[in-house]
C-alpha atoms as a PDB file:
ATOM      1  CA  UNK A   1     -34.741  31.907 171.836  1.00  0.00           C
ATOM      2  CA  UNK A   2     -35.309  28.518 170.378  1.00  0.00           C
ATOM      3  CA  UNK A   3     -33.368  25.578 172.104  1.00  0.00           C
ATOM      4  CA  UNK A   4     -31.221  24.164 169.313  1.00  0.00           C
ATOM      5  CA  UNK A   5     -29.079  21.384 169.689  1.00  0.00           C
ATOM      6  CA  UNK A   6     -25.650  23.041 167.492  1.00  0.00           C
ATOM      7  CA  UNK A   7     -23.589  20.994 165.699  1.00  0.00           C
ATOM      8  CA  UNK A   8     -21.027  22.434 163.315  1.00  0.00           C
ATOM      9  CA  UNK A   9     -19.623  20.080 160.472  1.00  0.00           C
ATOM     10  CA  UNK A  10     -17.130  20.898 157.448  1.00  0.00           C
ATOM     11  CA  UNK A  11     -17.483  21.616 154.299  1.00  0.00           C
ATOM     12  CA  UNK A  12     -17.182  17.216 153.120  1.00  0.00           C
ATOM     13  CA  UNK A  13     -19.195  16.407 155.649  1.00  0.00           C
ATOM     14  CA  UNK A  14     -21.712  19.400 154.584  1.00  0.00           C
ATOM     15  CA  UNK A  15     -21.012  18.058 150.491  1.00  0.00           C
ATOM     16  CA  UNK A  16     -22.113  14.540 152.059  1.00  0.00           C
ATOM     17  CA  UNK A  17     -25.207  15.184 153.863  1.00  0.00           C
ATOM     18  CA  UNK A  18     -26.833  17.516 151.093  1.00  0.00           C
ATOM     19  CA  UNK A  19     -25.478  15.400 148.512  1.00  0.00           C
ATOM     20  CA  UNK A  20     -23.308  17.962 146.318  1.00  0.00           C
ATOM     21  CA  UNK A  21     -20.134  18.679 145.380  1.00  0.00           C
ATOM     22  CA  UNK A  22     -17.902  21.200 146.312  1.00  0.00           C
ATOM     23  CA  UNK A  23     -18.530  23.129 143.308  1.00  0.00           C
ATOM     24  CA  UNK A  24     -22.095  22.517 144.193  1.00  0.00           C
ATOM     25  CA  UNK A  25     -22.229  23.931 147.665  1.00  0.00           C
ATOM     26  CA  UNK A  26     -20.562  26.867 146.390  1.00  0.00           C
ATOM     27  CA  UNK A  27     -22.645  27.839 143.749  1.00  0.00           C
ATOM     28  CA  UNK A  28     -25.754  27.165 145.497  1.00  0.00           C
ATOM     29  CA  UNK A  29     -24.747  29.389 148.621  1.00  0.00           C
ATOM     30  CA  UNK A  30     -23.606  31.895 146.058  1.00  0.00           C
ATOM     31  CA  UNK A  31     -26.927  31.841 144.651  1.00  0.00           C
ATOM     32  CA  UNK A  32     -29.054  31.802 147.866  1.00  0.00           C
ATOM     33  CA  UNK A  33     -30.225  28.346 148.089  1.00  0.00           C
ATOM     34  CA  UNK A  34     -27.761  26.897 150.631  1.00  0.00           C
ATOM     35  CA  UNK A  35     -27.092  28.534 154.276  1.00  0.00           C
ATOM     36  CA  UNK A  36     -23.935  30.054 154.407  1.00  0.00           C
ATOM     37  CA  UNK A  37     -21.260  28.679 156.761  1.00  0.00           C
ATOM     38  CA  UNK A  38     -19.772  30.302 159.627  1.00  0.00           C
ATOM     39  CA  UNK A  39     -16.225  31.379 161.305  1.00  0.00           C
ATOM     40  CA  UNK A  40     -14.809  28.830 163.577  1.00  0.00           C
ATOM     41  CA  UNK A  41     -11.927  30.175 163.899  1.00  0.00           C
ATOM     42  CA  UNK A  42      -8.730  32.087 162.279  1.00  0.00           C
ATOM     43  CA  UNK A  43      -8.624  30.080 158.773  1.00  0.00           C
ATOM     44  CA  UNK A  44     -11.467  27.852 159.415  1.00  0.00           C
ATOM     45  CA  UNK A  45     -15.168  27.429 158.601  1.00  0.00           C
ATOM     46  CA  UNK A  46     -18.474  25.105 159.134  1.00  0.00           C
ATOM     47  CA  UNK A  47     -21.957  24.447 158.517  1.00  0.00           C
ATOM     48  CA  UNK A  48     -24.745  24.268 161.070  1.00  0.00           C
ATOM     49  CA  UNK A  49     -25.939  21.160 160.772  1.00  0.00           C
ATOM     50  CA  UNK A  50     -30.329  21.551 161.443  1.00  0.00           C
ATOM     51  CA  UNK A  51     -30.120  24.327 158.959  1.00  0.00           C
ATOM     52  CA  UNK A  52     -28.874  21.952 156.139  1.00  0.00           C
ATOM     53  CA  UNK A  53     -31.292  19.235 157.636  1.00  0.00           C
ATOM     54  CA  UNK A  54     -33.609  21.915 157.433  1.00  0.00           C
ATOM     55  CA  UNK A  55     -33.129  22.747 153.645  1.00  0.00           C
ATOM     56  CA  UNK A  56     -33.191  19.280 152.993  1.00  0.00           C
ATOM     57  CA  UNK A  57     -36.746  18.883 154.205  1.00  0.00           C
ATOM     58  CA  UNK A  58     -37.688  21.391 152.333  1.00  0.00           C
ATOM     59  CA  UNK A  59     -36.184  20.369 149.075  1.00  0.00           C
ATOM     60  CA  UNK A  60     -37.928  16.774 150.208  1.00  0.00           C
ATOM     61  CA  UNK A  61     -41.520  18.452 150.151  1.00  0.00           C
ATOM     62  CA  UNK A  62     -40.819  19.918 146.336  1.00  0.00           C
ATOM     63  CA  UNK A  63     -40.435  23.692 147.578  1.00  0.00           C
ATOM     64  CA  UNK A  64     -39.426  25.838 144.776  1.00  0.00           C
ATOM     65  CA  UNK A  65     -35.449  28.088 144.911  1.00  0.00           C
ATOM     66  CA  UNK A  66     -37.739  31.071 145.313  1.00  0.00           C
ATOM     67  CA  UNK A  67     -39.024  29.421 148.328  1.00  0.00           C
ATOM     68  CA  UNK A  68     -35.589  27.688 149.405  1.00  0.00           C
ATOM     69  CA  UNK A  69     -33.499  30.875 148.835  1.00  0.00           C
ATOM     70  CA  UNK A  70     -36.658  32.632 151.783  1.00  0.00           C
ATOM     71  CA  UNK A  71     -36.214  29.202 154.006  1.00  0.00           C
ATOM     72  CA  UNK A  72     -32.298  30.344 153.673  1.00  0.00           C
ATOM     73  CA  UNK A  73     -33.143  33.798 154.575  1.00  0.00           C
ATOM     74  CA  UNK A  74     -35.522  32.965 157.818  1.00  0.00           C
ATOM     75  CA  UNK A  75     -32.134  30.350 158.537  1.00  0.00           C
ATOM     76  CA  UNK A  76     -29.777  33.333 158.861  1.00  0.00           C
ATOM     77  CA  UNK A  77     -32.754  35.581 160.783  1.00  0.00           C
ATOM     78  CA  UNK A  78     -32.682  32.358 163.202  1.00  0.00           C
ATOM     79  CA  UNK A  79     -29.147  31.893 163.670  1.00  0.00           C
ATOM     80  CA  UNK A  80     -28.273  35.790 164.318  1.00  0.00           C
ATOM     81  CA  UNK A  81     -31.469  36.645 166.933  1.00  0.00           C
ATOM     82  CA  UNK A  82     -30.307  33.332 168.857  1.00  0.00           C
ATOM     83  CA  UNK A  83     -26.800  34.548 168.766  1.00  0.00           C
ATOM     84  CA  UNK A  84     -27.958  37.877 169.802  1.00  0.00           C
ATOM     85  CA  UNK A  85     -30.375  36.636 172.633  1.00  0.00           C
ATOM     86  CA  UNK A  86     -27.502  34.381 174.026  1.00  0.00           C
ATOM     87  CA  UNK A  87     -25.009  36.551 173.922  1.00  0.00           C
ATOM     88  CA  UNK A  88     -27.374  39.649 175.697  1.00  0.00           C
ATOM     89  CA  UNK A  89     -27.841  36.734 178.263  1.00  0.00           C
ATOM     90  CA  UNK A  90     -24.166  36.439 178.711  1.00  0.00           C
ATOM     91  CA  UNK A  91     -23.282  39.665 179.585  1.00  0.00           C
ATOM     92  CA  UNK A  92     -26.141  40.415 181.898  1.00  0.00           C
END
């Protein structure tokens, strides 16, 4: 498992960092090009922040949405095998 600082921001704070509107964000997760966010509780959700730092470098080196909406997939891979490894870790 990779040792990743976490830090979990909301959706403005997500618009504000990547630069997009609401609208924006949506319709670029919807399409595969932004990392989804996750549950943080009962009616409330949030973005991990290296994954949109992450996108953002990539976007900064001219990668193509075929090769964003992959970085987006290998994000995702990431975040559930840490999960996974932590939480096997925790129970053992």
């Amino acid at each position: 498992m990779q040792n990743i600082n976490l830090k979990v921001i909301r959706k403005p704070e997500a618009c504000s960092l990547a630069g997009l509107s609401n609208t924006s964000l949506f319709e670029q997760t919807k399409a595969g090009l932004f990392p989804p966010p996750i549950s943080i509780g009962a009616r409330a959700v949030g973005f991990i922040e290296h994954e949109i730092q992450s996108l953002l470098a990539a976007r900064s080196v001219g990668k193509s949405d075929d090769e964003i909406r992959e970085i987006v997939k290998a994000l995702i891979k990431q975040r559930e095998d840490s999960a996974n490894d932590l939480l096997k870790k925790l129970s053992a």
